[in-house]
N, C-alpha and C. Protein backbone atom coordinates (compact mmCIF):
# COMPACT_ATOMS: atom_id res chain seq x y z
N UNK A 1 150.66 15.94 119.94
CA UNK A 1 149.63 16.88 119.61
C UNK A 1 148.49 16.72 120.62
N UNK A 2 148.66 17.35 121.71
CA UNK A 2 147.60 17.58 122.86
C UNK A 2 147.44 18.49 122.82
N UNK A 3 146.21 18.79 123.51
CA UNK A 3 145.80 19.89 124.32
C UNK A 3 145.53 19.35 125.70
N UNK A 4 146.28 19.79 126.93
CA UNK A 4 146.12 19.82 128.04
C UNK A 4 145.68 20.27 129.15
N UNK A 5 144.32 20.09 130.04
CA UNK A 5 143.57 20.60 130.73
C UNK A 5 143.98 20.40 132.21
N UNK A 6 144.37 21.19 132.81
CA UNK A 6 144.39 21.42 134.20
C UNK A 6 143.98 22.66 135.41
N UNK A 7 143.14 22.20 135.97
CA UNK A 7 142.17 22.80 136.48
C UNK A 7 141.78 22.65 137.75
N UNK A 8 141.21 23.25 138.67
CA UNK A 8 141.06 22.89 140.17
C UNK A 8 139.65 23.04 140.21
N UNK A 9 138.82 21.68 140.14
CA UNK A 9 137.04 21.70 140.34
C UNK A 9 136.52 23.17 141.18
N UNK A 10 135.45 23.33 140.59
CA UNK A 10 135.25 24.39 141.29
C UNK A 10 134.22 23.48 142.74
N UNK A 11 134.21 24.11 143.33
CA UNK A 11 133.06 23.99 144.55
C UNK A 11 131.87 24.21 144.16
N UNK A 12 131.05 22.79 143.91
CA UNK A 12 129.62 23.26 143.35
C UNK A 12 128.33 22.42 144.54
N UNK A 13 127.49 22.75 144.34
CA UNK A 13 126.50 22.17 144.83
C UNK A 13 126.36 20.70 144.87
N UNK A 14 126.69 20.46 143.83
CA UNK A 14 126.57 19.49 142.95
C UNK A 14 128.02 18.28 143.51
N UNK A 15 127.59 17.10 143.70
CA UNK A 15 129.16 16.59 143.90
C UNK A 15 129.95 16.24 142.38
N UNK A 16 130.94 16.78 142.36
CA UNK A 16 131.77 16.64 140.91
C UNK A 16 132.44 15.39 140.68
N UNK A 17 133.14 15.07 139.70
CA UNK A 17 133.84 13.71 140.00
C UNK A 17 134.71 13.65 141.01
N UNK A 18 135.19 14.77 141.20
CA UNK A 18 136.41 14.47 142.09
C UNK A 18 135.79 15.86 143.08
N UNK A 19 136.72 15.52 144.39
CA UNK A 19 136.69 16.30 145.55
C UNK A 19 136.74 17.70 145.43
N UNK A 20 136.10 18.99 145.50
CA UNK A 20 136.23 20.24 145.54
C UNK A 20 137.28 20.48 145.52
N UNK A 21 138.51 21.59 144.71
CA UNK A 21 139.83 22.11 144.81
C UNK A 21 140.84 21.17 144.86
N UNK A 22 140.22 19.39 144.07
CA UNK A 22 141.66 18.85 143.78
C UNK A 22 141.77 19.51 142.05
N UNK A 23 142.74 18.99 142.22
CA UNK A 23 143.18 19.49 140.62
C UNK A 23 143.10 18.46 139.27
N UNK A 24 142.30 18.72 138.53
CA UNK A 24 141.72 17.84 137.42
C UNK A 24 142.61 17.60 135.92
N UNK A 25 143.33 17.03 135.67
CA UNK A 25 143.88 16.65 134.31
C UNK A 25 143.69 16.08 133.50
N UNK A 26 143.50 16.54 132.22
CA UNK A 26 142.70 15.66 130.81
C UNK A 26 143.80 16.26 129.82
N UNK A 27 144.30 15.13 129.01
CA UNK A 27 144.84 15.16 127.72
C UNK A 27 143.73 15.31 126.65
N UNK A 28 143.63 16.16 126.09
CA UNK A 28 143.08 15.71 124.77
C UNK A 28 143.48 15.64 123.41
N UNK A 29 143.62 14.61 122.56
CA UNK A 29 144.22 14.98 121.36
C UNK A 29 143.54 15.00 119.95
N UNK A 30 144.25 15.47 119.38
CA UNK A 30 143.87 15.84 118.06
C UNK A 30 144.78 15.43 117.14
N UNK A 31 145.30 14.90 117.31
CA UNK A 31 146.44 14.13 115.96
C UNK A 31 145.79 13.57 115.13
N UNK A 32 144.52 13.24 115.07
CA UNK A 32 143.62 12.93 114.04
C UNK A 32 142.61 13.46 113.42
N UNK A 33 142.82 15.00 113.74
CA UNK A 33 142.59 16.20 113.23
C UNK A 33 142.69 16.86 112.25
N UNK A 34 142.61 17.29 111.03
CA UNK A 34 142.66 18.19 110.25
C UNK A 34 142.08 19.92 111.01
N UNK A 35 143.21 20.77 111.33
CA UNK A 35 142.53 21.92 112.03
C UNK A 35 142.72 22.80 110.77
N UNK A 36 142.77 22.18 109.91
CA UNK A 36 142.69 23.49 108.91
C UNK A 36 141.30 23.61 108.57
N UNK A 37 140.47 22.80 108.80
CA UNK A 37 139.20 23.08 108.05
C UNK A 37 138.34 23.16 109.40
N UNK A 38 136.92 23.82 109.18
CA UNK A 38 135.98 23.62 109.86
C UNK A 38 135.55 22.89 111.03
N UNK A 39 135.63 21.71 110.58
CA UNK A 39 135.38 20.30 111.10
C UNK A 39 136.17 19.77 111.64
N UNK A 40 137.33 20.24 111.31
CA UNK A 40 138.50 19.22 112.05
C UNK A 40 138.37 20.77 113.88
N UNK A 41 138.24 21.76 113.70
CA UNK A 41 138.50 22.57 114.44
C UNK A 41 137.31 22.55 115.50
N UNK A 42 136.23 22.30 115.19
CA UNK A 42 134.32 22.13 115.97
C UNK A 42 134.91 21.14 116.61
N UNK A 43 135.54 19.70 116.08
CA UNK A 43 135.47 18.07 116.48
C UNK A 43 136.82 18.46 118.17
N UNK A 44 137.51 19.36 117.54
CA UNK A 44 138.46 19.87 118.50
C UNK A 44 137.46 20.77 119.94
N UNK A 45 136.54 21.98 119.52
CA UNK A 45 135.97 22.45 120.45
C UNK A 45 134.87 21.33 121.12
N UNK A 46 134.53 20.26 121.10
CA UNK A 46 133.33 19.36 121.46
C UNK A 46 134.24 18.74 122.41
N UNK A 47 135.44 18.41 121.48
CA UNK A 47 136.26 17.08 122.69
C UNK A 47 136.76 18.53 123.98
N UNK A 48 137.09 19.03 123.88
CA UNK A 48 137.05 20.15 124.98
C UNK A 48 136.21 20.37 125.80
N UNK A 49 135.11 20.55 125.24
CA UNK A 49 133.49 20.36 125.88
C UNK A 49 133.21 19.62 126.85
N UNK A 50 133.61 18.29 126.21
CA UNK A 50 133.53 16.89 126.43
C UNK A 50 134.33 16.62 127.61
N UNK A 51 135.59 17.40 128.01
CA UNK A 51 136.71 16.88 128.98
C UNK A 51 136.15 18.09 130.40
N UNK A 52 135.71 19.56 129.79
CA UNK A 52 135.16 20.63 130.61
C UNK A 52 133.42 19.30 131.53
N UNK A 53 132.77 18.98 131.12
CA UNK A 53 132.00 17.75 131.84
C UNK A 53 132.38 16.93 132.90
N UNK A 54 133.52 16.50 132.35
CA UNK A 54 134.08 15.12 132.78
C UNK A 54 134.69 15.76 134.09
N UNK A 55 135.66 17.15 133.90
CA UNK A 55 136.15 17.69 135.19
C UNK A 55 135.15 18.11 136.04
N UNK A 56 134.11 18.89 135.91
CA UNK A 56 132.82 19.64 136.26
C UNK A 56 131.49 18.83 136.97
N UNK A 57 131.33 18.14 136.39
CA UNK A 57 129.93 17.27 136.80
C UNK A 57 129.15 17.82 135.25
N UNK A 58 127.69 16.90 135.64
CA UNK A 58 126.77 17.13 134.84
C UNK A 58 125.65 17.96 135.49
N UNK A 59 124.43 17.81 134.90
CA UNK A 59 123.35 18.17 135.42
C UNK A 59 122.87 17.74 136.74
N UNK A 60 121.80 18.77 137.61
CA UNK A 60 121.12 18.35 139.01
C UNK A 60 120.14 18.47 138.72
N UNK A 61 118.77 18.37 139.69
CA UNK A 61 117.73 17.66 139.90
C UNK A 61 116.93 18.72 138.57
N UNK A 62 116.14 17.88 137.90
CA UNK A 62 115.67 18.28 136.34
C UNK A 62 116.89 18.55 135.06
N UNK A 63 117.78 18.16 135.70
CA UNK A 63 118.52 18.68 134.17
C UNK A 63 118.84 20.12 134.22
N UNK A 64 118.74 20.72 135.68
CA UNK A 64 119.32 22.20 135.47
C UNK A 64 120.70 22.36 136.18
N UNK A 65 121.44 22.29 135.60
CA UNK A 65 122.75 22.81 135.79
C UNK A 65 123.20 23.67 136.79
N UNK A 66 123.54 24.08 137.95
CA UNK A 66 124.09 24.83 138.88
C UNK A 66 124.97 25.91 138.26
N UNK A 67 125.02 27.19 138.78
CA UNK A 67 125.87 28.30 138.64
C UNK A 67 127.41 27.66 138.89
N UNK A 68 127.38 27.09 139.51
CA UNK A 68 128.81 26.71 139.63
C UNK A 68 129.64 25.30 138.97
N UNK A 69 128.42 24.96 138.50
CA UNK A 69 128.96 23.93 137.28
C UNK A 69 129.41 24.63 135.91
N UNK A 70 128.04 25.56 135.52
CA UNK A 70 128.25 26.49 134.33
C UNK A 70 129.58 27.44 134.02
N UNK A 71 129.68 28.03 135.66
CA UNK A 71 130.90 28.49 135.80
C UNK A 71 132.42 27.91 135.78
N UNK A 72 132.50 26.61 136.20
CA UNK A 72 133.30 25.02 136.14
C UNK A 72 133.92 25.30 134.75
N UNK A 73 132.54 25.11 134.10
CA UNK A 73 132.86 24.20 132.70
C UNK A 73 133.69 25.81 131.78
N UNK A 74 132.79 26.66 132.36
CA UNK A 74 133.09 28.06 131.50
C UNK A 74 134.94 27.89 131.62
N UNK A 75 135.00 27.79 132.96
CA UNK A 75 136.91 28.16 133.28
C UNK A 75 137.90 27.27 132.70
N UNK A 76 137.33 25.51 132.29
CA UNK A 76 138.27 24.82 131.74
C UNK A 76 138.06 25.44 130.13
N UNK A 77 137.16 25.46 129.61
CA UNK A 77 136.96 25.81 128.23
C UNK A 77 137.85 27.20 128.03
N UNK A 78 137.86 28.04 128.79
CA UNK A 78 138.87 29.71 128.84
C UNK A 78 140.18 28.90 129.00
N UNK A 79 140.51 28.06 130.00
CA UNK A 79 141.70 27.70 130.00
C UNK A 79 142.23 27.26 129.13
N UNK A 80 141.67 26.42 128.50
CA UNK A 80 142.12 25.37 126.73
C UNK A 80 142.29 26.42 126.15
N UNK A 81 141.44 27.47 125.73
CA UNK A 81 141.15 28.41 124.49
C UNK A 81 142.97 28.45 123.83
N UNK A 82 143.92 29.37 124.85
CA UNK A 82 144.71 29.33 124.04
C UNK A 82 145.65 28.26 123.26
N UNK A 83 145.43 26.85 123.93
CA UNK A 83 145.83 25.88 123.40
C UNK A 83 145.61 25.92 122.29
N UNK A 84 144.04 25.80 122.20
CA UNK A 84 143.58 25.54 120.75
C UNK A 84 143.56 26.05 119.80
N UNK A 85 143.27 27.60 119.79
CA UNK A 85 143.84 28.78 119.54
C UNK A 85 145.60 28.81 118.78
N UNK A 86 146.37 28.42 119.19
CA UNK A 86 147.86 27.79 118.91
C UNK A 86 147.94 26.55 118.26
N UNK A 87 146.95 25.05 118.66
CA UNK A 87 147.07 24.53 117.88
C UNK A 87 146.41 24.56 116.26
N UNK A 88 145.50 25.80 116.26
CA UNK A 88 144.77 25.52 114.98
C UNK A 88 145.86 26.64 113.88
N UNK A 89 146.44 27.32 114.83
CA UNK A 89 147.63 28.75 114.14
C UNK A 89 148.16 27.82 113.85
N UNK A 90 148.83 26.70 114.48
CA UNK A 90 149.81 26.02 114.04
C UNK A 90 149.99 25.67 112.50
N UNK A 91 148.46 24.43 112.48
CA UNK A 91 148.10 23.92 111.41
C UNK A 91 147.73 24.67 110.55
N UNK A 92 147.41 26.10 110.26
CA UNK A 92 147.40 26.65 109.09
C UNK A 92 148.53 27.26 108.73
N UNK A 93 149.56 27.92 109.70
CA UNK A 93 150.32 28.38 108.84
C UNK A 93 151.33 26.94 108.22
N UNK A 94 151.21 25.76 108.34
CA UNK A 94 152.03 24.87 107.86
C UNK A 94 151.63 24.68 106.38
N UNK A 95 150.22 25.13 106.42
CA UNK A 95 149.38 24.56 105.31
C UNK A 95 149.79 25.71 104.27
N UNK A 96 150.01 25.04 102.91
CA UNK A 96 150.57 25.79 101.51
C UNK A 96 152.03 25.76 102.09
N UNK A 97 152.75 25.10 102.33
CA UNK A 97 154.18 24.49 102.35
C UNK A 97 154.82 23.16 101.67
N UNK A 98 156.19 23.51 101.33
CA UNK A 98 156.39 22.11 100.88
C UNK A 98 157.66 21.63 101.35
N UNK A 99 157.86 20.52 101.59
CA UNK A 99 159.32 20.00 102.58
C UNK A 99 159.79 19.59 101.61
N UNK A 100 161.10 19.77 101.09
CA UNK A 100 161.81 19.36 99.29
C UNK A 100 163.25 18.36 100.40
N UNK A 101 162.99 17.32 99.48
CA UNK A 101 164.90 16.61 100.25
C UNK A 101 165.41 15.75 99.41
N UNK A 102 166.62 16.45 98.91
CA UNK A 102 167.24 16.05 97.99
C UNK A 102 168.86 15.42 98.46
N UNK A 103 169.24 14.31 97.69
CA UNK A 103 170.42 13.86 97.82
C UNK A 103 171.60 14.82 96.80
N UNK A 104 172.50 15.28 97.31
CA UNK A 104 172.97 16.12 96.69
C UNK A 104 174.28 14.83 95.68
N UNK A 105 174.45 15.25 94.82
CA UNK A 105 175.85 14.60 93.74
C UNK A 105 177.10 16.11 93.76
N UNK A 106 177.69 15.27 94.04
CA UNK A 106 179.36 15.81 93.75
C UNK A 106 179.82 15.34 92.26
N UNK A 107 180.30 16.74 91.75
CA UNK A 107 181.11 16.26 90.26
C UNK A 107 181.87 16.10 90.55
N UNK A 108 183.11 15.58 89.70
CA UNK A 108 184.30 15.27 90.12
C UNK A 108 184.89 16.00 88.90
C-alpha cells in the first residue's frame, strides 16, 4: 500500500535537493491508514505534501518561495492525485463487506 512519486525536479532558482531534471522518487505509505474516514485521508494528503518538499526544495531568502518551487511542488502533488484518488476508492468500496470462510462437511 504505496503511493509512488516520480518526478523530474523542476529547474528553480533555488538549489533543490537534487540536480535540476534528475528524476526524484518517494514511496509513501499508508498501510497505517484508515482512508475511509477524514483523517486517515488529510494524514494521506500532508505525507504527499511532505514528499512534494522533500523533491522541490523549501523556501528562499525571507521565506518566499520561488515560482518554480510552487510550481515543483504543484506537479508532484497533480501527479500523486490519482494514486490517492484510487487508493481512498479502494478503501471505501471494501468498506460494508464481509469475507465468510467456511469448512465445508460431506454427508455420507
Amino acid at each position: 500500500m504505496m503511493i509512488l512519486i516520480a518526478l523530474a525536479a523542476a529547474a528553480a532558482a533555488q538549489p533543490a535537493p537534487a540536480p535540476a531534471g534528475e528524476m526524484q522518487r518517494i514511496e509513501i505509505s499508508y498501510a497505517d491508514l484508515n482512508l475511509t474516514n477524514r483523517e486517515g485521508a488529510a494524514t494521506l494528503y500532508r505525507r504527499v505534501r511532505g514528499a512534494a518538499k522533500a523533491i522541490c526544495g523549501g523556501s528562499t531568502e525571507g521565506g518566499v518561495e520561488t515560482l518554480d518551487v510552487v510550481g515543483c511542488r504543484s506537479d508532484v502533488v497533480n501527479t500523486a492525485q490519482l494514486q490517492v484518488t484510487a487508493a481512498i476508492e479502494r478503501a471505501m468500496s471494501k468498506r460494508g463487506q464481509v469475507s465468510v470462510e467456511a469448512m465445508l462437511i460431506k454427508k455420507r
